[in-house]
C-alpha atoms as a PDB file:
ATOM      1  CA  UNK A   1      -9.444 -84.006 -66.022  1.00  0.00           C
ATOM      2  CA  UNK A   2      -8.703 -80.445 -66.765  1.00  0.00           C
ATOM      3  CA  UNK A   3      -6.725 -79.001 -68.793  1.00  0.00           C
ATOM      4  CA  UNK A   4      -4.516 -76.112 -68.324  1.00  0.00           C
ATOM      5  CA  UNK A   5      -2.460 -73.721 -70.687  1.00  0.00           C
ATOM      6  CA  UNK A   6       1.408 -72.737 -69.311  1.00  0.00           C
ATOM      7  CA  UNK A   7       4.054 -71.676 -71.324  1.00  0.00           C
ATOM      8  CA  UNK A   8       2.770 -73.745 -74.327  1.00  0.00           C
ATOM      9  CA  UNK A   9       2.702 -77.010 -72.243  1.00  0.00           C
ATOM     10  CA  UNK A  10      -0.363 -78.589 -71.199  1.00  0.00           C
ATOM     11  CA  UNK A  11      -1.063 -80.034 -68.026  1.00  0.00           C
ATOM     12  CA  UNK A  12      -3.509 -82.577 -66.807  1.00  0.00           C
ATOM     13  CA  UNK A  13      -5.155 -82.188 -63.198  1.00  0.00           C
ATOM     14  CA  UNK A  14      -7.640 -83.768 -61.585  1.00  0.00           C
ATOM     15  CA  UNK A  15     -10.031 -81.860 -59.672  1.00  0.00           C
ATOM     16  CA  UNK A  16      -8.577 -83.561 -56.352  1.00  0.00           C
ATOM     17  CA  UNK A  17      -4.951 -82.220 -57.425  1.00  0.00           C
ATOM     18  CA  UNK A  18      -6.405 -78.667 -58.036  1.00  0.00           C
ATOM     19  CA  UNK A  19      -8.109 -78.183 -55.270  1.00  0.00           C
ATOM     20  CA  UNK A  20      -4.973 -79.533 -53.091  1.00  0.00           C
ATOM     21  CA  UNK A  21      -2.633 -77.459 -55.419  1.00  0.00           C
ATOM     22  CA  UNK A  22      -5.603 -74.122 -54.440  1.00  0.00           C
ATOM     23  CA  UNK A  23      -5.834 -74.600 -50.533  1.00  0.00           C
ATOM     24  CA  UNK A  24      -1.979 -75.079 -50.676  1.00  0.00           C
ATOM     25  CA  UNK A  25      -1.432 -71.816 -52.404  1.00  0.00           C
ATOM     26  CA  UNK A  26      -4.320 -70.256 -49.979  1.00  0.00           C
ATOM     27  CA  UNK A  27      -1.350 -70.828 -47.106  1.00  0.00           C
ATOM     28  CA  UNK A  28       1.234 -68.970 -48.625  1.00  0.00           C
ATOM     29  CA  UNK A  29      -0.892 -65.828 -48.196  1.00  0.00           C
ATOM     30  CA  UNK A  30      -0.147 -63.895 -45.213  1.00  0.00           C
ATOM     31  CA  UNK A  31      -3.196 -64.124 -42.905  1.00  0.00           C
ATOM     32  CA  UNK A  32      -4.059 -60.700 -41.418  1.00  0.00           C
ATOM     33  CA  UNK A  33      -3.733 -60.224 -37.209  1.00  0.00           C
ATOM     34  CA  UNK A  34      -6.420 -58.594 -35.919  1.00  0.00           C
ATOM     35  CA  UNK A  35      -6.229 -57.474 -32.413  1.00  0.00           C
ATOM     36  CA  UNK A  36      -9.344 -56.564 -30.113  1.00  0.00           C
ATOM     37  CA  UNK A  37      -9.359 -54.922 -26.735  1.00  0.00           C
ATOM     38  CA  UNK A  38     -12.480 -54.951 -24.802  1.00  0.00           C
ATOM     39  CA  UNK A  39     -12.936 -55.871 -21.085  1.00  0.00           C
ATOM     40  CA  UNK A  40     -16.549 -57.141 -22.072  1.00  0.00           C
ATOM     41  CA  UNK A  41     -16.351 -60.772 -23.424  1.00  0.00           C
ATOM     42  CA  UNK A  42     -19.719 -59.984 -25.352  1.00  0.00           C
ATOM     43  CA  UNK A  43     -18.645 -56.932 -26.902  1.00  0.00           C
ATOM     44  CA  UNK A  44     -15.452 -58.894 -28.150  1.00  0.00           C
ATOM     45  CA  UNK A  45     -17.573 -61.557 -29.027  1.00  0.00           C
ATOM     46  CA  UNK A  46     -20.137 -59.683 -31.299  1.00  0.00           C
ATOM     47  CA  UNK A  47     -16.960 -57.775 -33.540  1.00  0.00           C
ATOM     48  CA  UNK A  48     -15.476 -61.399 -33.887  1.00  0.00           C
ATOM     49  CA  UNK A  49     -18.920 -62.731 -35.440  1.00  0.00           C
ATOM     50  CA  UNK A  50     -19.199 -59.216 -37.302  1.00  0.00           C
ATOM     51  CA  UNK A  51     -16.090 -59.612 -38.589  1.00  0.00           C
ATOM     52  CA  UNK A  52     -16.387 -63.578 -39.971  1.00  0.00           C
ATOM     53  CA  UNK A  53     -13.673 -65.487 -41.194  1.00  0.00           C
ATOM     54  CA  UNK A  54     -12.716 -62.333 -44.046  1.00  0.00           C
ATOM     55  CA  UNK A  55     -13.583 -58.667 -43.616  1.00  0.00           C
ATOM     56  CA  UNK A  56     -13.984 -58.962 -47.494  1.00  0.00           C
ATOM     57  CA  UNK A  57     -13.934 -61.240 -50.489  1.00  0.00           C
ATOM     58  CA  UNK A  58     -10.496 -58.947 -51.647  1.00  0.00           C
ATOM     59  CA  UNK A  59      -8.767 -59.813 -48.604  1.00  0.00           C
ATOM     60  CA  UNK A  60      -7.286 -62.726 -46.874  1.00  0.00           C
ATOM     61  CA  UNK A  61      -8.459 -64.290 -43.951  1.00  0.00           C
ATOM     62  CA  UNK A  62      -7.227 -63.154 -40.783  1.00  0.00           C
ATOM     63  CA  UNK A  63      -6.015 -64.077 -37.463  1.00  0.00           C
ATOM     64  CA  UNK A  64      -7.850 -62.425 -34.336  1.00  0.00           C
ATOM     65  CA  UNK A  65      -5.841 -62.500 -31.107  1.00  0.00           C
ATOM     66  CA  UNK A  66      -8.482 -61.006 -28.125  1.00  0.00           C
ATOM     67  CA  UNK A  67      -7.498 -59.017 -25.221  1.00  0.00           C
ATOM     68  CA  UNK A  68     -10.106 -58.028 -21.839  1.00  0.00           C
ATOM     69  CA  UNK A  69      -6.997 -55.913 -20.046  1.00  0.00           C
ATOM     70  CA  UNK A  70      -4.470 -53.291 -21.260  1.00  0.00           C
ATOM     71  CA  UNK A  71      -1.417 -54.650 -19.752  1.00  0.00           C
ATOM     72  CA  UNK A  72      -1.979 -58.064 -21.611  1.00  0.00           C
ATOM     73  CA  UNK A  73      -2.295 -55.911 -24.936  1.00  0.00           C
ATOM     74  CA  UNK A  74       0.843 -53.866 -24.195  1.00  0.00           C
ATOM     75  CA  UNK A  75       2.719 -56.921 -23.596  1.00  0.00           C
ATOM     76  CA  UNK A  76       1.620 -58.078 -26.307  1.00  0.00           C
ATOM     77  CA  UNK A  77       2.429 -55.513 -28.658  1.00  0.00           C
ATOM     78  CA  UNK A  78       5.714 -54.861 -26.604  1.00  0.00           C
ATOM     79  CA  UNK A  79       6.865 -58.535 -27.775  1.00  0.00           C
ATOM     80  CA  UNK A  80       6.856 -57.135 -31.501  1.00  0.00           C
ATOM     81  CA  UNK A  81       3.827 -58.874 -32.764  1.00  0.00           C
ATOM     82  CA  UNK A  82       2.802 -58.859 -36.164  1.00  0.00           C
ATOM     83  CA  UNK A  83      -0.712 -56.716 -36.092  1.00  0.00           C
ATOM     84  CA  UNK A  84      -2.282 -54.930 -39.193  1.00  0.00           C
ATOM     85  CA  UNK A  85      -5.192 -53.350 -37.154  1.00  0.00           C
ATOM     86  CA  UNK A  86      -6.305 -52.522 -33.589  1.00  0.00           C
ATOM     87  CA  UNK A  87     -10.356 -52.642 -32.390  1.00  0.00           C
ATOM     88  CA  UNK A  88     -10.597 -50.885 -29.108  1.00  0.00           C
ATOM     89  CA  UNK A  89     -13.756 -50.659 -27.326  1.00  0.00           C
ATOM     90  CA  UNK A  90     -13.786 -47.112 -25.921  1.00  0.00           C
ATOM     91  CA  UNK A  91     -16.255 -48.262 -22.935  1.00  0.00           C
ATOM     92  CA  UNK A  92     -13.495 -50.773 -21.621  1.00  0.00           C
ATOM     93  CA  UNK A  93     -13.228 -49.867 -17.786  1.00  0.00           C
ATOM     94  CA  UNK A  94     -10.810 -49.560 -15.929  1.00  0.00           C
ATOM     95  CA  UNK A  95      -8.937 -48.905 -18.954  1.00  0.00           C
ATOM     96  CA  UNK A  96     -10.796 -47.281 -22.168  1.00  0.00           C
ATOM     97  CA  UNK A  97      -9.980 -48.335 -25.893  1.00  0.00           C
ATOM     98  CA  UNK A  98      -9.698 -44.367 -25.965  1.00  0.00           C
ATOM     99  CA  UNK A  99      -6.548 -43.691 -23.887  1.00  0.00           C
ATOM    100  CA  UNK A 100      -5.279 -46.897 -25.185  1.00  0.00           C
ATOM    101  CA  UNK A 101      -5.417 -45.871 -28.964  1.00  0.00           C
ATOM    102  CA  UNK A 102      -3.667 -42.526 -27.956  1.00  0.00           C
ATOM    103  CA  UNK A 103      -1.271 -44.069 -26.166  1.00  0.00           C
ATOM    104  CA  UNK A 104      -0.550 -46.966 -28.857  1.00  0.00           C
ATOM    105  CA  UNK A 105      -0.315 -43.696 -31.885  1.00  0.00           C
ATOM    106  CA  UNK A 106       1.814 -41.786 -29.402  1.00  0.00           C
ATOM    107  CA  UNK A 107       4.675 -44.587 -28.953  1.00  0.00           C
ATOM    108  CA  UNK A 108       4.316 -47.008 -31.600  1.00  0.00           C
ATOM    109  CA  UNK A 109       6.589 -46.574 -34.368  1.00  0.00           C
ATOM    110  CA  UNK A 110       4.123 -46.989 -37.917  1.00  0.00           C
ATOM    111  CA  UNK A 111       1.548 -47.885 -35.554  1.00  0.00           C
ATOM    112  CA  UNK A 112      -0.976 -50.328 -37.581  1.00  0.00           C
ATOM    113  CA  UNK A 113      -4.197 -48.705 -38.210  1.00  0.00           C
ATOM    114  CA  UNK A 114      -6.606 -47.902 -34.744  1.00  0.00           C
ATOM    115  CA  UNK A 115     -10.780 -48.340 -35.146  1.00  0.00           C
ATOM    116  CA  UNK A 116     -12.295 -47.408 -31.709  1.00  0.00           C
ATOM    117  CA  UNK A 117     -15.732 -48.216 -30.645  1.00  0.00           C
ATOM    118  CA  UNK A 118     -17.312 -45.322 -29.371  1.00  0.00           C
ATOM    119  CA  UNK A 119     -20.969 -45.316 -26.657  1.00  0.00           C
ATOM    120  CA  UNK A 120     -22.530 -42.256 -28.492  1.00  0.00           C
ATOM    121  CA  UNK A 121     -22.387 -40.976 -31.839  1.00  0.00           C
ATOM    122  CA  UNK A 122     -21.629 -37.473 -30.382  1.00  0.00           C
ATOM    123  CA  UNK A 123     -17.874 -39.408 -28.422  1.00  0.00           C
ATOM    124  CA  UNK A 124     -16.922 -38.804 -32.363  1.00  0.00           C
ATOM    125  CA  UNK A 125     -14.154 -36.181 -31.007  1.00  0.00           C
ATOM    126  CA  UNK A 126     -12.905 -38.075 -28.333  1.00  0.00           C
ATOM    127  CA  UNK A 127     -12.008 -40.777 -31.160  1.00  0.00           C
ATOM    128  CA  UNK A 128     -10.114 -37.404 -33.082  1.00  0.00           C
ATOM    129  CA  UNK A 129      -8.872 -36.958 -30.057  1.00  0.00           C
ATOM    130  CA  UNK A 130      -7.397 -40.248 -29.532  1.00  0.00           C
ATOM    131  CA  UNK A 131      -6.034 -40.223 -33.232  1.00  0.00           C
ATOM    132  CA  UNK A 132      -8.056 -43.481 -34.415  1.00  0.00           C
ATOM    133  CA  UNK A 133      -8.016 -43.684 -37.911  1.00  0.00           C
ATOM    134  CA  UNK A 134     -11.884 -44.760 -37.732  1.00  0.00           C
ATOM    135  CA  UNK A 135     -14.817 -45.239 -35.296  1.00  0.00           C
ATOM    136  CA  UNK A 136     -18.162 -47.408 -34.772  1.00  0.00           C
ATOM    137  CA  UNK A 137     -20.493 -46.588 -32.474  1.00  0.00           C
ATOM    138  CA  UNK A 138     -22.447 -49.233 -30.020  1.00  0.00           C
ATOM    139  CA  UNK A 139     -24.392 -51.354 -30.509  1.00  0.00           C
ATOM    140  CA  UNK A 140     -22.078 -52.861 -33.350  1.00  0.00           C
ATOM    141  CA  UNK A 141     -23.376 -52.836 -36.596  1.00  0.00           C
ATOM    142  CA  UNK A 142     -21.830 -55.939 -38.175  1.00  0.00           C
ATOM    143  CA  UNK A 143     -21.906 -54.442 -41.706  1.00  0.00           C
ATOM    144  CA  UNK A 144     -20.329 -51.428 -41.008  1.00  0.00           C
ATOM    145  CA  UNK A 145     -18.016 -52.592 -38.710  1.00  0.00           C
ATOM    146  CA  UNK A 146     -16.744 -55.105 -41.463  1.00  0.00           C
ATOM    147  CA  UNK A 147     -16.766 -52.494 -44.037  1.00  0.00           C
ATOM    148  CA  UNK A 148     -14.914 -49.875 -41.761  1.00  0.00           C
ATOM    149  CA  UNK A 149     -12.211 -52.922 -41.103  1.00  0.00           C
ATOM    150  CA  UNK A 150     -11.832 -54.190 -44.602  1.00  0.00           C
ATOM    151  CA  UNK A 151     -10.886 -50.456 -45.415  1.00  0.00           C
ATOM    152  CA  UNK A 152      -8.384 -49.971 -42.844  1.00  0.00           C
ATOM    153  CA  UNK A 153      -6.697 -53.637 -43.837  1.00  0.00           C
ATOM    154  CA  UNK A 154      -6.727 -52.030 -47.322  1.00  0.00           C
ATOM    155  CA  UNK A 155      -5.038 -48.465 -46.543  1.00  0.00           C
ATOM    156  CA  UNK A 156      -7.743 -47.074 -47.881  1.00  0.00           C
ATOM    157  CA  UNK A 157      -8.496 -43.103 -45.530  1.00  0.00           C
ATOM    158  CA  UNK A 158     -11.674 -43.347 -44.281  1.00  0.00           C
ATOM    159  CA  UNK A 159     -13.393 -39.526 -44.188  1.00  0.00           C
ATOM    160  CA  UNK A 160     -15.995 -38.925 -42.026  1.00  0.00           C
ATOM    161  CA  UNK A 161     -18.317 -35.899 -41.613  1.00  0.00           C
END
């Protein structure tokens, strides 16, 4: 049994009735949607394994809804989903992560966050261009990409060089 201080009354649990009373209290967070765009099932693939089950121990778990064509993720967005941050992959054919992030900053009102995947270090200003907040280059780097996404989810600006 523990025991536990509240308001000057103490309560008994049992480790059983904590742990329920914890994972029942872990629902009532919001989960955080996640959406990725790449026509490549691998590439989508390798940022769901970088990104785990959290992008970081301060932040809930999240919900990742995957998307290989741009009319599935414009419907999808179009149907007033709850998202808190877009992965594009930039090398999508026949429609790039690129245009799509433009696109999405251009007529999405408080458009969630944007982190584009980019071929080449040197595509940095065609992410500018396409107003991502952030960008990753290929191949992923699962720390980085985690770390880039867990600051994004936070509001934190993410300066680059």
């Amino acid at each position: 049994m523990k025991q536990v201080t509240l308001n000057r009354h103490y309560l008994y649990f049992s480790r059983e009735v904590l742990a329920l009373r914890i994972e029942c209290m872990s629902e009532l967070i919001p989960k955080k949607h996640i959406v990725i765009y790449s026509d490549d099932s691998s590439v989508r693939a390798s940022v769901v394994a970088s990104l785990g089950r959290r992008t970081s121990a301060d932040l809930p778990e999240h919900i990742i809804h995957e998307f290989a064509t741009g009319p599935a993720l414009r419907s999808f967005v179009d149907n007033k989903a709850t998202i808190d941050l877009f992965i594009l992959d930039g090398e999508s054919a026949p429609e790039g992560g690129l245009g799509i992030a433009r696109q999405l900053k251009d007529e999405v009102f408080n458009c969630p966050p944007v982190m584009v995947i980019t071929g080449r270090v040197q595509d940095s200003w065609l992410a500018a261009w396409s107003l991502a907040e952030a960008s990753v280059v290929h191949p992923i780097d699962p720390f980085t990409l985690a770390h880039t996404a867990a600051q994004l989810l936070r509001g934190t600006k993410i300066v680059t060089a």
